[in-house]
C-alpha atoms as a PDB file:
ATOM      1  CA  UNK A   1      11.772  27.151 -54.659  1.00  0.00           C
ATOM      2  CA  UNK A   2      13.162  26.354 -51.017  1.00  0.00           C
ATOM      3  CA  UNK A   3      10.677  23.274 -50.866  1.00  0.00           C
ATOM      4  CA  UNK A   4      12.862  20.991 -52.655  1.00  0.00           C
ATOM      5  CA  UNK A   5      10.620  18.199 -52.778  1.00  0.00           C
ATOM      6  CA  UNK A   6       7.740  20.444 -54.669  1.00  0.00           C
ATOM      7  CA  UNK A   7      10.562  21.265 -56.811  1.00  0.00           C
ATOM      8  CA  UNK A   8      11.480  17.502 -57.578  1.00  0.00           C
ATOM      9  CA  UNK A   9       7.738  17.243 -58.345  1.00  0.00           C
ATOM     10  CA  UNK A  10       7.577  19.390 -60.528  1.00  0.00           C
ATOM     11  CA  UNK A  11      10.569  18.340 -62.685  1.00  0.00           C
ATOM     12  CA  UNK A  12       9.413  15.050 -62.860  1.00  0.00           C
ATOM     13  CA  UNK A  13       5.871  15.286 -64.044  1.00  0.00           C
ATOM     14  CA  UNK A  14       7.373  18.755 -66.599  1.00  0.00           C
ATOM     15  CA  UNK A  15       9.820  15.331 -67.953  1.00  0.00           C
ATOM     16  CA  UNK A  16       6.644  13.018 -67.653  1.00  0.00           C
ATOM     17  CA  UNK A  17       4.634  15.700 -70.170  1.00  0.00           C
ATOM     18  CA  UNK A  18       7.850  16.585 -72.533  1.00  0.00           C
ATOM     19  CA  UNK A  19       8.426  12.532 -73.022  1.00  0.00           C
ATOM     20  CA  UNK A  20       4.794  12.091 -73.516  1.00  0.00           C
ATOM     21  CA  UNK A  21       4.406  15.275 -76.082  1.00  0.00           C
ATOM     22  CA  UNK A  22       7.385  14.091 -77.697  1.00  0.00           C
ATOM     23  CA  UNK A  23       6.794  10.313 -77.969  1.00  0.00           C
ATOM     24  CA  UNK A  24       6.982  10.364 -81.908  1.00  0.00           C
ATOM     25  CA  UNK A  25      10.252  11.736 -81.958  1.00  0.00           C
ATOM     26  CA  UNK A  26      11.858   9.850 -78.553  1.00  0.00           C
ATOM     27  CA  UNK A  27      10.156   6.149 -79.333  1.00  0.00           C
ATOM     28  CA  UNK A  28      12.753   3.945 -81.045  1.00  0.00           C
ATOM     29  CA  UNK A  29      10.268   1.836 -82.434  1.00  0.00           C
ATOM     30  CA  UNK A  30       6.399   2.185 -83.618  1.00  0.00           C
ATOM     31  CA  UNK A  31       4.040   0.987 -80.400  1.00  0.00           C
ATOM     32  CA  UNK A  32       2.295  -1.007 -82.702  1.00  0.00           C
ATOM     33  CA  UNK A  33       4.560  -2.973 -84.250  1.00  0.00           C
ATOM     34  CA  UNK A  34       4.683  -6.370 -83.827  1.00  0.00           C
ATOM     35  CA  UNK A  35       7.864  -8.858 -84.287  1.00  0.00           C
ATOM     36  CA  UNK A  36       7.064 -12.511 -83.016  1.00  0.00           C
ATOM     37  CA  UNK A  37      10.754 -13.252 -83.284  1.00  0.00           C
ATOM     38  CA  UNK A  38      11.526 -10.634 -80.624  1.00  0.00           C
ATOM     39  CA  UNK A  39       8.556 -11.686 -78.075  1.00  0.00           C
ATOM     40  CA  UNK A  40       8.866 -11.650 -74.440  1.00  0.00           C
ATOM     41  CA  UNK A  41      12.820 -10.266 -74.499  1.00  0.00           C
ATOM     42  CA  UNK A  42      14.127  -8.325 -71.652  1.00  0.00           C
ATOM     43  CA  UNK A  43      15.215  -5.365 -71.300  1.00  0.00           C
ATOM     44  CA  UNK A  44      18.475  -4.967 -73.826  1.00  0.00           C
ATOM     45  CA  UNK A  45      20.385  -2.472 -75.746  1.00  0.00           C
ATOM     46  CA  UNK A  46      18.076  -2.823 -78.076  1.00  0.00           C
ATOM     47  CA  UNK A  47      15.162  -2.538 -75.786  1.00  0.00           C
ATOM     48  CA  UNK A  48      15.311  -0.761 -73.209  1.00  0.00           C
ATOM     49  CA  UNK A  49      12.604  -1.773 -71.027  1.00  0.00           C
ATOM     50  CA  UNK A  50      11.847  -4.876 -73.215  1.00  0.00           C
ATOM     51  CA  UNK A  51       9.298  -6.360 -75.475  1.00  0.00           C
ATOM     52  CA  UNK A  52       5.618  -7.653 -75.045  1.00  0.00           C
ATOM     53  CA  UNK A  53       3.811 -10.664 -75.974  1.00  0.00           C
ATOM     54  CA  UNK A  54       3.846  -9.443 -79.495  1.00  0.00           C
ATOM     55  CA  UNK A  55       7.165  -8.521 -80.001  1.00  0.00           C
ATOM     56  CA  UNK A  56       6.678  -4.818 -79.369  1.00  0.00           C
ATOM     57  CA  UNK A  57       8.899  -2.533 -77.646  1.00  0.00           C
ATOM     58  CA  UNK A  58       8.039  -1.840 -74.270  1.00  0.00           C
ATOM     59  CA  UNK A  59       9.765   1.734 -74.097  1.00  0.00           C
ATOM     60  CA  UNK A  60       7.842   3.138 -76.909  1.00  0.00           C
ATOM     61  CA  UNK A  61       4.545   1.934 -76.137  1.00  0.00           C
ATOM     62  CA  UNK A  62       5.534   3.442 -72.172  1.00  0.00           C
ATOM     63  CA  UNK A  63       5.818   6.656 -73.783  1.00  0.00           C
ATOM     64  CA  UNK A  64       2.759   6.409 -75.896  1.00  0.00           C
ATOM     65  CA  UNK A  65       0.784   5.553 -73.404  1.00  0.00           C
ATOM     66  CA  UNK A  66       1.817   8.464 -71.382  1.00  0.00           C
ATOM     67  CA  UNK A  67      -0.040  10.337 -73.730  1.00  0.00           C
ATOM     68  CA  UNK A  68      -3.623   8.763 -73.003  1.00  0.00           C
ATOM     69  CA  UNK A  69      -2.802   8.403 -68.887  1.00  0.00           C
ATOM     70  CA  UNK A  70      -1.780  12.262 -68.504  1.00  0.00           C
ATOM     71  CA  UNK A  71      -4.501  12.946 -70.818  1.00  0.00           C
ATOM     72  CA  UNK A  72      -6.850  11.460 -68.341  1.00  0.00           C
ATOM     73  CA  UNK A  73      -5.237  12.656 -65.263  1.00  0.00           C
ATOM     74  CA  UNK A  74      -5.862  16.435 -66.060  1.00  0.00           C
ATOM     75  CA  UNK A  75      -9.158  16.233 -68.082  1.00  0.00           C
ATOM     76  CA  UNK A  76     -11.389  14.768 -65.400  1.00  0.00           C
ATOM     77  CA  UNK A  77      -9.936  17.346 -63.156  1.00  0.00           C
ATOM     78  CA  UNK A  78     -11.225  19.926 -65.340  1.00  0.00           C
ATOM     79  CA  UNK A  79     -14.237  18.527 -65.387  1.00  0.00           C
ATOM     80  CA  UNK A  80     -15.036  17.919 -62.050  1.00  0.00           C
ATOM     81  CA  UNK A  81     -13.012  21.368 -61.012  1.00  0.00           C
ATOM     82  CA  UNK A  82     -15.643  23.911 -62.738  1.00  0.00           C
ATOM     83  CA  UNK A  83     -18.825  21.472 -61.682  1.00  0.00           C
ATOM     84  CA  UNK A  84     -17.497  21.454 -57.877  1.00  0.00           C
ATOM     85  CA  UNK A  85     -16.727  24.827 -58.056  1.00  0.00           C
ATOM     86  CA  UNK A  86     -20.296  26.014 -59.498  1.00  0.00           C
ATOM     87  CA  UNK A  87     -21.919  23.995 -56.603  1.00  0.00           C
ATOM     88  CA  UNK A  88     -19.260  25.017 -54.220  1.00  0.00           C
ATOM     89  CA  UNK A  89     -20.282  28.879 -55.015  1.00  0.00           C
ATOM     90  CA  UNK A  90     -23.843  28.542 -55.343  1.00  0.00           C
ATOM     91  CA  UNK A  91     -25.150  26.278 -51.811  1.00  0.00           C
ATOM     92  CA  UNK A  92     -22.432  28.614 -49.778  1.00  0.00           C
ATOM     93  CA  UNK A  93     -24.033  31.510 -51.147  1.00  0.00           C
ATOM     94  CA  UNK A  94     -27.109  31.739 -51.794  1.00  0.00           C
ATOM     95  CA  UNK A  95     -27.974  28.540 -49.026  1.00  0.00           C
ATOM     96  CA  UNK A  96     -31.611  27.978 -47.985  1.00  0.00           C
ATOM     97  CA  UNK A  97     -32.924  25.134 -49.528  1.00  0.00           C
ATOM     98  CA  UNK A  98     -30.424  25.384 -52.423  1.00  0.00           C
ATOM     99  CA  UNK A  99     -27.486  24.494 -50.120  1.00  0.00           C
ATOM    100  CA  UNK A 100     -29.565  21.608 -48.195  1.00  0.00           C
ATOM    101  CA  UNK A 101     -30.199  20.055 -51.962  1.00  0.00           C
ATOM    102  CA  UNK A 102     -26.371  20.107 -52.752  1.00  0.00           C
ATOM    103  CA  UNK A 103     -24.874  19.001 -49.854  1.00  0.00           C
ATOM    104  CA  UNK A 104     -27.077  15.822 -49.405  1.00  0.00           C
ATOM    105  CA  UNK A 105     -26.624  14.760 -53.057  1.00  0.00           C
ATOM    106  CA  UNK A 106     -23.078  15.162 -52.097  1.00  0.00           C
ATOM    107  CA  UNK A 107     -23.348  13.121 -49.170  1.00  0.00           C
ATOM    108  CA  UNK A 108     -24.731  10.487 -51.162  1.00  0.00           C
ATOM    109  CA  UNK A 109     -21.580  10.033 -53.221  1.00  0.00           C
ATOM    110  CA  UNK A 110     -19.151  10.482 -50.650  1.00  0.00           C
ATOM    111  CA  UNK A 111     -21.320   7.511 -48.963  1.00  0.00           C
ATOM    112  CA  UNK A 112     -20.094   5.402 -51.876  1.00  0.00           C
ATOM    113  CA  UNK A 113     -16.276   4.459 -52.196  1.00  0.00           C
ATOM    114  CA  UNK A 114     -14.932   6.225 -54.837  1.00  0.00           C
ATOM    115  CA  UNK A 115     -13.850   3.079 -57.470  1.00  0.00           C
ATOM    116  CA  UNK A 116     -16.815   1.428 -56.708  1.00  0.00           C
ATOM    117  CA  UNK A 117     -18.907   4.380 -57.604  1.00  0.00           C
ATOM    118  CA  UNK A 118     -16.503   5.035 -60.752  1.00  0.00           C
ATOM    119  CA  UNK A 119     -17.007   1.121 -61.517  1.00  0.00           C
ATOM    120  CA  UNK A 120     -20.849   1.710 -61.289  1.00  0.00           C
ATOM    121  CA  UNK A 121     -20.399   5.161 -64.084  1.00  0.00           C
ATOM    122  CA  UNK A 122     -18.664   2.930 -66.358  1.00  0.00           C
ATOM    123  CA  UNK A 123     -20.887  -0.067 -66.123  1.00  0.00           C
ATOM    124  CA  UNK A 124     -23.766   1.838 -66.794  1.00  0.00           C
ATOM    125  CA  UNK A 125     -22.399   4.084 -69.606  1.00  0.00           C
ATOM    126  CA  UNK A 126     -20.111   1.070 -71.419  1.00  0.00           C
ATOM    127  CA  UNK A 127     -16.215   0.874 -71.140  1.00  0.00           C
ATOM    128  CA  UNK A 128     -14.202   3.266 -72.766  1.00  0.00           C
ATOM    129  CA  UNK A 129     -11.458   6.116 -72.021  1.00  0.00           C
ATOM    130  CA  UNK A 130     -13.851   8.984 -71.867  1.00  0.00           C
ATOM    131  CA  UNK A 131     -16.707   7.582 -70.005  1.00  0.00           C
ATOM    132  CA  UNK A 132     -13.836   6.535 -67.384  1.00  0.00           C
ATOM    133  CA  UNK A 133     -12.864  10.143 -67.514  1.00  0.00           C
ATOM    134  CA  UNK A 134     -16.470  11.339 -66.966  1.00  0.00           C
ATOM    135  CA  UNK A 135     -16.603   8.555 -64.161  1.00  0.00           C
ATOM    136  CA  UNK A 136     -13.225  10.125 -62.249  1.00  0.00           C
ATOM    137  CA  UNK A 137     -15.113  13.439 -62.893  1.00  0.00           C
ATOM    138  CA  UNK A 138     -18.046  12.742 -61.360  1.00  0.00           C
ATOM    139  CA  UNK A 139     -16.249  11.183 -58.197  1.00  0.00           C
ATOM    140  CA  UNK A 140     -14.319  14.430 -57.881  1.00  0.00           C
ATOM    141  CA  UNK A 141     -16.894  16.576 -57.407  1.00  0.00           C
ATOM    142  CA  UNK A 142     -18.001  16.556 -53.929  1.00  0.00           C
ATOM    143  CA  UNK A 143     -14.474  17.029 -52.654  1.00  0.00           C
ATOM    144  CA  UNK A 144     -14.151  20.472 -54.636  1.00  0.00           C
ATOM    145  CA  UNK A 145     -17.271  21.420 -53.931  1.00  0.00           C
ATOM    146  CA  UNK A 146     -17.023  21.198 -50.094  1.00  0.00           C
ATOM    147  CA  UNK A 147     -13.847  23.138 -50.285  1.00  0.00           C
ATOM    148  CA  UNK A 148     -15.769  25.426 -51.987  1.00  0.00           C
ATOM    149  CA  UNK A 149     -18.373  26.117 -49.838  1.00  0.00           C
ATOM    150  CA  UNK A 150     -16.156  26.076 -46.487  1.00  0.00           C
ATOM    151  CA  UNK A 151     -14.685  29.352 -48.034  1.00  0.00           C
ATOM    152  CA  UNK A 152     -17.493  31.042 -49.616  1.00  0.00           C
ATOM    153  CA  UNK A 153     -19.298  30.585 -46.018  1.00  0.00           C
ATOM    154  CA  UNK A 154     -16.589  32.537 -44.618  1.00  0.00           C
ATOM    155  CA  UNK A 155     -15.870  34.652 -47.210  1.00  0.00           C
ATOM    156  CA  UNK A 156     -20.112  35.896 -48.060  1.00  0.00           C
ATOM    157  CA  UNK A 157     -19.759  37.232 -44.047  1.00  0.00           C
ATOM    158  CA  UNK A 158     -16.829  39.784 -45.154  1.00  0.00           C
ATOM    159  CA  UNK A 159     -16.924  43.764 -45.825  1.00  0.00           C
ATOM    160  CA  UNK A 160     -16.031  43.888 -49.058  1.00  0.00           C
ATOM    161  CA  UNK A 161     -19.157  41.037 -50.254  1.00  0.00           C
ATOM    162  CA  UNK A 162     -21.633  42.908 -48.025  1.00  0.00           C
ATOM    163  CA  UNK A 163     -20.432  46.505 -49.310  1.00  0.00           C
ATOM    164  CA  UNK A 164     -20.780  45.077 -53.282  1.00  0.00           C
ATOM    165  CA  UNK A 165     -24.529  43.894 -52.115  1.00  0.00           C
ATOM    166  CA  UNK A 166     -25.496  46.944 -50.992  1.00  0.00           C
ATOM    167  CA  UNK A 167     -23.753  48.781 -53.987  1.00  0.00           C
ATOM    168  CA  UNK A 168     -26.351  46.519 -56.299  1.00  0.00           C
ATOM    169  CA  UNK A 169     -24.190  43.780 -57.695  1.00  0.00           C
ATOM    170  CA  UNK A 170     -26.017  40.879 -58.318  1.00  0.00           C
ATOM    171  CA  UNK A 171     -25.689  37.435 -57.170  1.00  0.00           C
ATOM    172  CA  UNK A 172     -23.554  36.341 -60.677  1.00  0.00           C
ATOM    173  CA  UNK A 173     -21.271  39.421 -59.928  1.00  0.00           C
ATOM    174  CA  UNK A 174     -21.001  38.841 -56.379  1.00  0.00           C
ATOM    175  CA  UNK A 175     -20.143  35.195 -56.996  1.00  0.00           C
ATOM    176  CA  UNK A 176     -17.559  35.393 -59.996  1.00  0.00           C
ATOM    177  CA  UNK A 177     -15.753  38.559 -59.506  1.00  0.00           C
ATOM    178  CA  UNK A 178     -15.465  38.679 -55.717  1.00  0.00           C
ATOM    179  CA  UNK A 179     -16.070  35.225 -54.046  1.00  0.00           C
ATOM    180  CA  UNK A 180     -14.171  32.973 -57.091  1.00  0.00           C
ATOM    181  CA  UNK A 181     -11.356  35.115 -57.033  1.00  0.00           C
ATOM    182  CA  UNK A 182     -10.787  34.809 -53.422  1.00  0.00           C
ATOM    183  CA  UNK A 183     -10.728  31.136 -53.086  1.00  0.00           C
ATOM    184  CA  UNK A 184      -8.157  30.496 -55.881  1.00  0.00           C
ATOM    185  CA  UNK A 185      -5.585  29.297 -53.682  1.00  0.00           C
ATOM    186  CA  UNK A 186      -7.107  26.328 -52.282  1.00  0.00           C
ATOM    187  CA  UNK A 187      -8.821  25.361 -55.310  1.00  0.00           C
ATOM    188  CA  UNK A 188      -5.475  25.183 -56.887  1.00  0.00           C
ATOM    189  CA  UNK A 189      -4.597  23.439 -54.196  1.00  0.00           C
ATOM    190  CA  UNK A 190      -7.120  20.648 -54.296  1.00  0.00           C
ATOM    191  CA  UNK A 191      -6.803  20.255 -58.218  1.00  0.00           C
ATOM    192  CA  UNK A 192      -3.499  19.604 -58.159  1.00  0.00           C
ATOM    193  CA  UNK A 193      -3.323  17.057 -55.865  1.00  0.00           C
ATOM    194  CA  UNK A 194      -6.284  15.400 -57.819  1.00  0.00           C
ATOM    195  CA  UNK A 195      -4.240  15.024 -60.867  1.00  0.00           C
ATOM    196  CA  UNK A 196      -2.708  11.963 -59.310  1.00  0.00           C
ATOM    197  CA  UNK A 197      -5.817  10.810 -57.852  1.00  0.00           C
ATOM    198  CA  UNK A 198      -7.430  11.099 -61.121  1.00  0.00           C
ATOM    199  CA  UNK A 199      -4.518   9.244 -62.890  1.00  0.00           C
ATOM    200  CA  UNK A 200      -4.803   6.295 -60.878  1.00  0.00           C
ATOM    201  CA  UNK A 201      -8.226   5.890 -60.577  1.00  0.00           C
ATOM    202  CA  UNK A 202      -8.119   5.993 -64.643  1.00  0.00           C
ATOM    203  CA  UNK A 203      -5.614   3.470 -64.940  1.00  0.00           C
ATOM    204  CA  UNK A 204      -7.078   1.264 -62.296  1.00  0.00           C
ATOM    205  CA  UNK A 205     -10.420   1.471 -64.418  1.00  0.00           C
ATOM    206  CA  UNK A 206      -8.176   0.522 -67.666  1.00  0.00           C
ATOM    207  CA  UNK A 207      -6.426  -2.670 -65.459  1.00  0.00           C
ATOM    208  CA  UNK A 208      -9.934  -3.461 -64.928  1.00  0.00           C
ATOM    209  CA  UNK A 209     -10.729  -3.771 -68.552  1.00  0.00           C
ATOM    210  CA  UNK A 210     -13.376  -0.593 -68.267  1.00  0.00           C
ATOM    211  CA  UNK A 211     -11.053   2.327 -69.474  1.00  0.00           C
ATOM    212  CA  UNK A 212      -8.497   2.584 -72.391  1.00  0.00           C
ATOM    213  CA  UNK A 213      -9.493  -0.547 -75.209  1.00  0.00           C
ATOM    214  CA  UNK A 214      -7.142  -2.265 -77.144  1.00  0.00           C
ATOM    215  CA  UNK A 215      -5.361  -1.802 -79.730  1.00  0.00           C
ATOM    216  CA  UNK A 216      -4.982   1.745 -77.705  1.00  0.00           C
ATOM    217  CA  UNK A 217      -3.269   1.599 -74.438  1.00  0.00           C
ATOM    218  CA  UNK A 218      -2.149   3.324 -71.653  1.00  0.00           C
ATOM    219  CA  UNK A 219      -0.347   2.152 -68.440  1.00  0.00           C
ATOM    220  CA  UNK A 220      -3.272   0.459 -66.708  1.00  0.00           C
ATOM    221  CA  UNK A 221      -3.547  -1.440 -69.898  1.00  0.00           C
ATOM    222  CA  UNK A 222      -0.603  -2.513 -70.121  1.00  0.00           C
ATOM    223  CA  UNK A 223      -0.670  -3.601 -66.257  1.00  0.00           C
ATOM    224  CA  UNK A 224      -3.615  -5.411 -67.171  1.00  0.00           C
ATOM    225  CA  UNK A 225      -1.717  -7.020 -70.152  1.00  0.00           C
ATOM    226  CA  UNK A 226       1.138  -7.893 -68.232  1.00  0.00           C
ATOM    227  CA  UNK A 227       0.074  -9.456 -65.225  1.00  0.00           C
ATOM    228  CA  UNK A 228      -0.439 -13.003 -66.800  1.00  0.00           C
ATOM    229  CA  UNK A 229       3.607 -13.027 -67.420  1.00  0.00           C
ATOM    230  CA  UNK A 230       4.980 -12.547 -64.089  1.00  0.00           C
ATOM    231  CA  UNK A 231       7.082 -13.236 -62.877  1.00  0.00           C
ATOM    232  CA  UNK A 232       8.938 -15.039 -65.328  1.00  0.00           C
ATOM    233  CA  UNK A 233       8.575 -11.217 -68.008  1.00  0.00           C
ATOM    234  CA  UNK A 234       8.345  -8.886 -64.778  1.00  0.00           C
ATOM    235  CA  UNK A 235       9.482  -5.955 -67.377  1.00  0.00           C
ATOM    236  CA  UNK A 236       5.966  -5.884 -68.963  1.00  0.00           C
ATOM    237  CA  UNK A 237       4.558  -4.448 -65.557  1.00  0.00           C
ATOM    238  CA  UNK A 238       7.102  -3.028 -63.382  1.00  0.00           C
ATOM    239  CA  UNK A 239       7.769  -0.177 -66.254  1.00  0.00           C
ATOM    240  CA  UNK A 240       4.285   1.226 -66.441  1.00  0.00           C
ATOM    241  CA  UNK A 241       3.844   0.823 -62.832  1.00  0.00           C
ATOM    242  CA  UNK A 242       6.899   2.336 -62.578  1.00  0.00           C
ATOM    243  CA  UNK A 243       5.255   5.682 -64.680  1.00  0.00           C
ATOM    244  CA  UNK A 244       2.111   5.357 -63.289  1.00  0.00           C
ATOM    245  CA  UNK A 245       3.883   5.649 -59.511  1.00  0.00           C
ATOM    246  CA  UNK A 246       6.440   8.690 -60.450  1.00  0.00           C
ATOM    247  CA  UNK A 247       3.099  10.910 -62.000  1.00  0.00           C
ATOM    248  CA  UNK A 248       1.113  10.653 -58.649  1.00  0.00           C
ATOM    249  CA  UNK A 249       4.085  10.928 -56.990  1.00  0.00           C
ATOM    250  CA  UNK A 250       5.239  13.838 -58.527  1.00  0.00           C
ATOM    251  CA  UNK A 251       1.688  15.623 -59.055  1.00  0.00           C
ATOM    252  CA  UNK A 252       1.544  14.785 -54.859  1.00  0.00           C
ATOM    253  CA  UNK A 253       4.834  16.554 -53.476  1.00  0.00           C
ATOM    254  CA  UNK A 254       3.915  19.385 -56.122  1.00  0.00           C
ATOM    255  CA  UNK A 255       0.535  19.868 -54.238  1.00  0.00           C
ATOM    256  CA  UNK A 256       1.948  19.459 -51.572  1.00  0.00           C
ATOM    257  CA  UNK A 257       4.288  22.306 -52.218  1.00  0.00           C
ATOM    258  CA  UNK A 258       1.782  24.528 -53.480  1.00  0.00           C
ATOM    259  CA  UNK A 259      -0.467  23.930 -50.365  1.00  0.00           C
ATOM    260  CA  UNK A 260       2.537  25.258 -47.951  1.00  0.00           C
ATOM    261  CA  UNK A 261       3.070  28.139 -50.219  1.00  0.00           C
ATOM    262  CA  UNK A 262      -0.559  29.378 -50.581  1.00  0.00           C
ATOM    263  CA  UNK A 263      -1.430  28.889 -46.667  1.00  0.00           C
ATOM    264  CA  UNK A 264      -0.024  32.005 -45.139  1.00  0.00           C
ATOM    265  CA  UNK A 265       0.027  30.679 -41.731  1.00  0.00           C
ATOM    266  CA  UNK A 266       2.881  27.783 -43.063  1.00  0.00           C
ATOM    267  CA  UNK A 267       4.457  30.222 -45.086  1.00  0.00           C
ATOM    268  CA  UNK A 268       5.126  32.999 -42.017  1.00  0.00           C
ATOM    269  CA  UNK A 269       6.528  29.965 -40.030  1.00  0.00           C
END
């Protein structure tokens, strides 16, 4: 609570997931509907942020498609969290040949920049939201797993691990119970701050035309949709931009936070 930045994180992406869970009850209009009468307005009293090409309010399809974009911030990260992780644990400690496997198929995708590599998922698998997820999840994974294994080969040299080998727990055991549990912190750490990664490599995918498809949006969509009016109807992409750059924001100084907290050596100073 005394980093007040982490703290301004975290109230704006809690408000970023309450307007997004609640988007039924706080859009004024449906997302969807379309009123060629009111096309292209500005932002008003009666829209807010102003209508699209289609006469649809802007506000309410901003807080729909905060649904789909957090959606896709936190599910890759789950994804590529427990696959990292499971790498992470197994080349630091069992190592041998094991560990030289993982870490050069590792090196191989952190030899490829990470949209590119995404852009390469999605082209071979077909556009669509989840195979962008699995395509953020995939370019995730070496940076949790070398976390990973930076602790477990520091932790597998400790007392306690060599007093549970010699007391007969197996390698499972050993892993879960004693090595995961000790390298929580920075885990936590590096998933939080991959939220925001995560949602704007997603929406950068959907600008593209290789995420979210239409009629379903979410704010790299509507980026996408809105770049062919500016400047003259700047509303149509300043407002998701404008979403898109509070979450990683937010999710940032949060992990930020958390990484000053969980370090002991910051927190003592």
């Amino acid at each position: 609570m005394r980093n007040r930045m982490a703290v301004i994180g975290l109230i704006v992406f809690i408000l970023l997931i309450l307007t997004a869970v609640f988007a039924p009850q706080l859009a004024p209009f449906d997302p969807d509907k379309q009123d060629w009468r009111a096309r292209l307005q500005g932002p008003s009293a009666a829209h807010l942020f102003g209508t699209d090409e289609f006469g649809r309010d802007m506000l309410s399809r901003t807080l729909f498609g905060g649904q789909i974009s957090l959606v896709a911030g936190v599910v890759p990260v789950i994804i590529g969290a427990t696959l990292g992780t499971l790498m992470g644990l197994t080349a630091g400690y069992l190592g041998g040949r094991w560990d030289q496997l993982m870490m050069r198929f590792l090196d191989v995708l952190l030899a490829l920049p990470s949209i590119f590599l995404a852009l390469a998922i999605v082209g071979t698998l077909g556009p669509g939201l989840f195979n962008a997820m699995l395509a953020v999840a995939v370019v995730s994974i070496p940076g949790y797993a070398r976390v990973v294994r930076g602790q477990v080969l520091t932790l597998r040299e400790r007392d306690y691990i060599t007093a549970a080998v010699a007391a007969g727990a197996g390698h499972a055991r050993v892993i879960f119970r004693h090595l995961l549990r000790n390298i929580l912190s920075p885990l936590l750490v590096q998933a939080t701050l991959s939220v925001g990664f995560s949602i704007l490599t997603t929406a950068s995918l959907s600008f593209l035309g290789l995420g979210t498809q239409p009629p379903t949006s979410d704010w790299g969509e509507m980026l996408a949709s809105g770049r062919q009016y500016l400047p003259d109807a700047w509303w149509l992409a300043v407002f998701p931009g404008l979403f898109v750059m509070l979450a990683v924001l937010s999710v940032n100084l949060l992990g930020d936070g958390l990484r000053d907290f969980l370090d002991p050596r910051s927190r003592n100073d």
